[in-house]
C-alpha atoms as a PDB file:
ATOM      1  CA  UNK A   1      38.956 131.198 126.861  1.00  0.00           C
ATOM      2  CA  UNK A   2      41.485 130.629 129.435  1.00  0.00           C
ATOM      3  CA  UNK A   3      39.409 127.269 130.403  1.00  0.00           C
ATOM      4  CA  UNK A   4      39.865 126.174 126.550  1.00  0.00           C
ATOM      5  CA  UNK A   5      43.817 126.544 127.000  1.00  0.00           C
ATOM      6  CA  UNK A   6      43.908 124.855 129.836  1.00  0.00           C
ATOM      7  CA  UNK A   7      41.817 122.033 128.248  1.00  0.00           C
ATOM      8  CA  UNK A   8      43.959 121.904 124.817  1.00  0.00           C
ATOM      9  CA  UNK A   9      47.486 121.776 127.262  1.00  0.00           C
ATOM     10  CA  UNK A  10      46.659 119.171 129.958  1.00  0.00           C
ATOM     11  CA  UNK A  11      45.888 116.380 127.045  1.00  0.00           C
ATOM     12  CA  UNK A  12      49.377 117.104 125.628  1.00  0.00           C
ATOM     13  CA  UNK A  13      51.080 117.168 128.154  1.00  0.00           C
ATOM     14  CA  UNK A  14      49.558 113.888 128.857  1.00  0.00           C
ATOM     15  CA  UNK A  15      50.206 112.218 125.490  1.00  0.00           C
ATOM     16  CA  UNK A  16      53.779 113.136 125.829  1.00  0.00           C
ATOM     17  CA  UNK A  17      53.920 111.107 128.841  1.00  0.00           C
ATOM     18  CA  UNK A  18      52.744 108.220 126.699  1.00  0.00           C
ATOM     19  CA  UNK A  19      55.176 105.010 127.678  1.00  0.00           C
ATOM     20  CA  UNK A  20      55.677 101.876 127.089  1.00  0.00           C
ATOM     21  CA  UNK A  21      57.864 100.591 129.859  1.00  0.00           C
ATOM     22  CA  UNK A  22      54.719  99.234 131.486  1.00  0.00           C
ATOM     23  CA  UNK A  23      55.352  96.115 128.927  1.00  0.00           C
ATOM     24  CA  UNK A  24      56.752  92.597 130.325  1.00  0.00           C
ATOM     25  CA  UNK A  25      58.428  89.772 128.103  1.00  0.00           C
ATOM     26  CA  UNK A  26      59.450  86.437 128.857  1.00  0.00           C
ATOM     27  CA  UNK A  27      63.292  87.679 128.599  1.00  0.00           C
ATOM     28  CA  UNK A  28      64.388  83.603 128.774  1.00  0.00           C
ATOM     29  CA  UNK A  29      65.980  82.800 125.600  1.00  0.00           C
ATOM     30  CA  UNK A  30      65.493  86.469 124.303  1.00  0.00           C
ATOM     31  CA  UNK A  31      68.300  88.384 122.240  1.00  0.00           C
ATOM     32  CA  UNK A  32      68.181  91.467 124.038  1.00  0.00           C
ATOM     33  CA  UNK A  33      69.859  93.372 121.517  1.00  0.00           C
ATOM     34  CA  UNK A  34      67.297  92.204 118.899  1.00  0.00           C
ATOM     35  CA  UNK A  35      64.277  93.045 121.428  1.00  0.00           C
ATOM     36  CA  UNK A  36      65.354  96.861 121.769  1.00  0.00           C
ATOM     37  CA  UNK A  37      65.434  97.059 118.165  1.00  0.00           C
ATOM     38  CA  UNK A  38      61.899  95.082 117.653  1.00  0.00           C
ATOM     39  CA  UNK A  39      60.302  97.967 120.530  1.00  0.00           C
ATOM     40  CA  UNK A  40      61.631 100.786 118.688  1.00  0.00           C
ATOM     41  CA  UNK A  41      60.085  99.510 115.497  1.00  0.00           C
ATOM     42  CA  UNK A  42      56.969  98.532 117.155  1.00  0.00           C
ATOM     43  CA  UNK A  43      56.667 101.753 119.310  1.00  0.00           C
ATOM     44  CA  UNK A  44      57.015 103.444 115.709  1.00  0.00           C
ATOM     45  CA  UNK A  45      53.940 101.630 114.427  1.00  0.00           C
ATOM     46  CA  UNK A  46      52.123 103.230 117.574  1.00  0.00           C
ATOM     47  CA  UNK A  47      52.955 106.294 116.615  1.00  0.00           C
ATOM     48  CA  UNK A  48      50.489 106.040 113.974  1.00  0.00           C
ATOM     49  CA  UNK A  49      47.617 105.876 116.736  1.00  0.00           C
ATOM     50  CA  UNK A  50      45.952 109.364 116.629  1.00  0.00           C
ATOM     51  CA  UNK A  51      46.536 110.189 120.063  1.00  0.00           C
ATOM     52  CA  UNK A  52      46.480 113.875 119.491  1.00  0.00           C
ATOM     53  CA  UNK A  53      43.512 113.533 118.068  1.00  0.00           C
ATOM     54  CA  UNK A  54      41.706 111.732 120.307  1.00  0.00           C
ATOM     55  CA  UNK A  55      42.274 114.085 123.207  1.00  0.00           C
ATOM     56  CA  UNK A  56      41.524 117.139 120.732  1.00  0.00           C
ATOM     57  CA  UNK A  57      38.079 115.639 120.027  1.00  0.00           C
ATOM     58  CA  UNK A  58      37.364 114.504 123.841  1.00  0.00           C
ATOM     59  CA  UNK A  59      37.830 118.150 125.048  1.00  0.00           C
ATOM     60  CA  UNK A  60      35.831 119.536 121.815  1.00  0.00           C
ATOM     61  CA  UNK A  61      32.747 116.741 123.563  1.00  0.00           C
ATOM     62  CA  UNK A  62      33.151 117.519 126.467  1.00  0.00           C
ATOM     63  CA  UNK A  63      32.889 121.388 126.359  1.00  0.00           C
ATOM     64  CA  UNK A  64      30.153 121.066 124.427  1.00  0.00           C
ATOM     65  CA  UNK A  65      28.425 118.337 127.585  1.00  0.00           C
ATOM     66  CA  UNK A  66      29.994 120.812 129.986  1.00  0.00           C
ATOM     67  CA  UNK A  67      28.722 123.561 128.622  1.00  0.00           C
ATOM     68  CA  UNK A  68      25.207 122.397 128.077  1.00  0.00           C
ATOM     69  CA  UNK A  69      25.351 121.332 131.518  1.00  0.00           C
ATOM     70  CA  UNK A  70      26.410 124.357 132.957  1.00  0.00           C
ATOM     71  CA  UNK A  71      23.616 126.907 131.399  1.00  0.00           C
ATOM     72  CA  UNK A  72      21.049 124.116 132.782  1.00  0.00           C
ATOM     73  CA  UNK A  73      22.031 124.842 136.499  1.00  0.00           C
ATOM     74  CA  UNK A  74      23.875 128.013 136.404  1.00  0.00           C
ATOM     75  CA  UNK A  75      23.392 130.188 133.415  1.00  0.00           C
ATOM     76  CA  UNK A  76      26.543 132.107 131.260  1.00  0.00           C
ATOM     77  CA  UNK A  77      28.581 131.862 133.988  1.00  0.00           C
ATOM     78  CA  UNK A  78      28.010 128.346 134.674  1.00  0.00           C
ATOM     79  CA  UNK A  79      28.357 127.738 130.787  1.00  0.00           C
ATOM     80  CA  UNK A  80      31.858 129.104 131.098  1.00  0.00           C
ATOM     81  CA  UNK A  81      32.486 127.016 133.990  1.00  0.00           C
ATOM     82  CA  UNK A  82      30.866 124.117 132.681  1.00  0.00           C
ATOM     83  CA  UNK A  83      32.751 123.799 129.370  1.00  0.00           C
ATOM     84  CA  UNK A  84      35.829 124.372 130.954  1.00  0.00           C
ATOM     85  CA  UNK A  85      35.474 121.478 133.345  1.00  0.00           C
ATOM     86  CA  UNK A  86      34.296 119.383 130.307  1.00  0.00           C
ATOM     87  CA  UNK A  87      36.824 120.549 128.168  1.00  0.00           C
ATOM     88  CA  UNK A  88      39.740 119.001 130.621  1.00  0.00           C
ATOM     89  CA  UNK A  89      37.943 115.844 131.432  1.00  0.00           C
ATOM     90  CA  UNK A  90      37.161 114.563 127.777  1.00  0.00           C
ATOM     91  CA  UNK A  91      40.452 116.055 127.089  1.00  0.00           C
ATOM     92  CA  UNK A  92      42.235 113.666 129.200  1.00  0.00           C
ATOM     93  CA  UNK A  93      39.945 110.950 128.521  1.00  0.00           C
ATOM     94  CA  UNK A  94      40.529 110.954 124.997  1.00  0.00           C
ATOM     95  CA  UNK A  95      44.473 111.366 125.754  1.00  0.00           C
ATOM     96  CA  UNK A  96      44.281 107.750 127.936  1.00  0.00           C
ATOM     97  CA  UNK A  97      42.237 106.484 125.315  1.00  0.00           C
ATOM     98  CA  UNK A  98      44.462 107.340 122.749  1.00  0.00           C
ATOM     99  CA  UNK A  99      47.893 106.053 125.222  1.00  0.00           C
ATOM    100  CA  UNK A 100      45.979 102.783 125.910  1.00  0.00           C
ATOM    101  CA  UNK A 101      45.670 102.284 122.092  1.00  0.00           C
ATOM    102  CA  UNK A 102      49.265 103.066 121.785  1.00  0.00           C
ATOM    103  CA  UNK A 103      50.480 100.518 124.393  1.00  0.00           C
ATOM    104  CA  UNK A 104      47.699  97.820 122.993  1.00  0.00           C
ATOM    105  CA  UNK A 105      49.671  98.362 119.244  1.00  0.00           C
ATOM    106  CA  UNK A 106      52.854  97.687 120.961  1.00  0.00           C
ATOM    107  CA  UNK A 107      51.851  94.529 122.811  1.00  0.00           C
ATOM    108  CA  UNK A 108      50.228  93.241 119.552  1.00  0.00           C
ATOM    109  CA  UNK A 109      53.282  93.928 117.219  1.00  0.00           C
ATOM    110  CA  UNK A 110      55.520  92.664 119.738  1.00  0.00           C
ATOM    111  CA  UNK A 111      53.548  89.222 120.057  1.00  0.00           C
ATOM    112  CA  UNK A 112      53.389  89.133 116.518  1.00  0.00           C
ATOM    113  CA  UNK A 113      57.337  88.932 116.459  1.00  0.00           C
ATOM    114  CA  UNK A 114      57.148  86.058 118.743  1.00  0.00           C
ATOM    115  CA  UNK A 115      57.478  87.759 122.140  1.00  0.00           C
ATOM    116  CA  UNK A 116      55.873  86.412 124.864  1.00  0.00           C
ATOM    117  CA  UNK A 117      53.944  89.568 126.755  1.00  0.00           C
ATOM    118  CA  UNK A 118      53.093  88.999 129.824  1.00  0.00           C
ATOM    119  CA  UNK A 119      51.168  91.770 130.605  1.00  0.00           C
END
């Protein structure tokens, strides 16, 4: 049980890490003013990207692979150990999954406004 908590909190904590500052514009000829407004509305729209959700599922897979696993070579115990392990992993894969969406939204919203992205 105490592998399942520790599954459900390291994707969170990861999502909340979720950032944008990794984006690069062409600033030349850019309002500046007008950009910081465009990103807010744009990082809004990526809200919508079920991040959460994402990692929720991952761990939920990967317990299950992890556990499955872990009865093969090493019985309950190993079970325990297994889903745990799992648990984390597809919880954080899901998480970067579910970031990397997030960012991609951004990007696409913000070219759509006529920003050049360069990254």
């Amino acid at each position: 049980m105490k592998n399942v908590l520790v599954a459900i909190i390291v994707p969170l904590v990861i999502i909340a890490c979720t950032t944008t500052d990794e984006i690069i514009i062409d600033q030349e000829g850019i309002n500046m003013s007008a950009y910081q407004q465009d990103l807010a509305e744009c990082q809004t729209y990526a809200k919508q990207v079920k991040t959460g959700e994402k990692a929720t599922k991952g761990a939920a897979s990967g317990a299950l692979v992890g556990g499955l696993i872990g009865a093969i070579t090493g019985g309950t115990s190993g079970a325990v150990t297994g889903a745990g392990v799992g648990a984390v992993g597809g919880g954080a894969k899901g998480a970067n999954q579910g970031q990397q969406s997030e960012v991609q939204v951004v990007k696409r919203c913000l070219s759509g406004r006529g920003y050049r992205v360069l990254n």
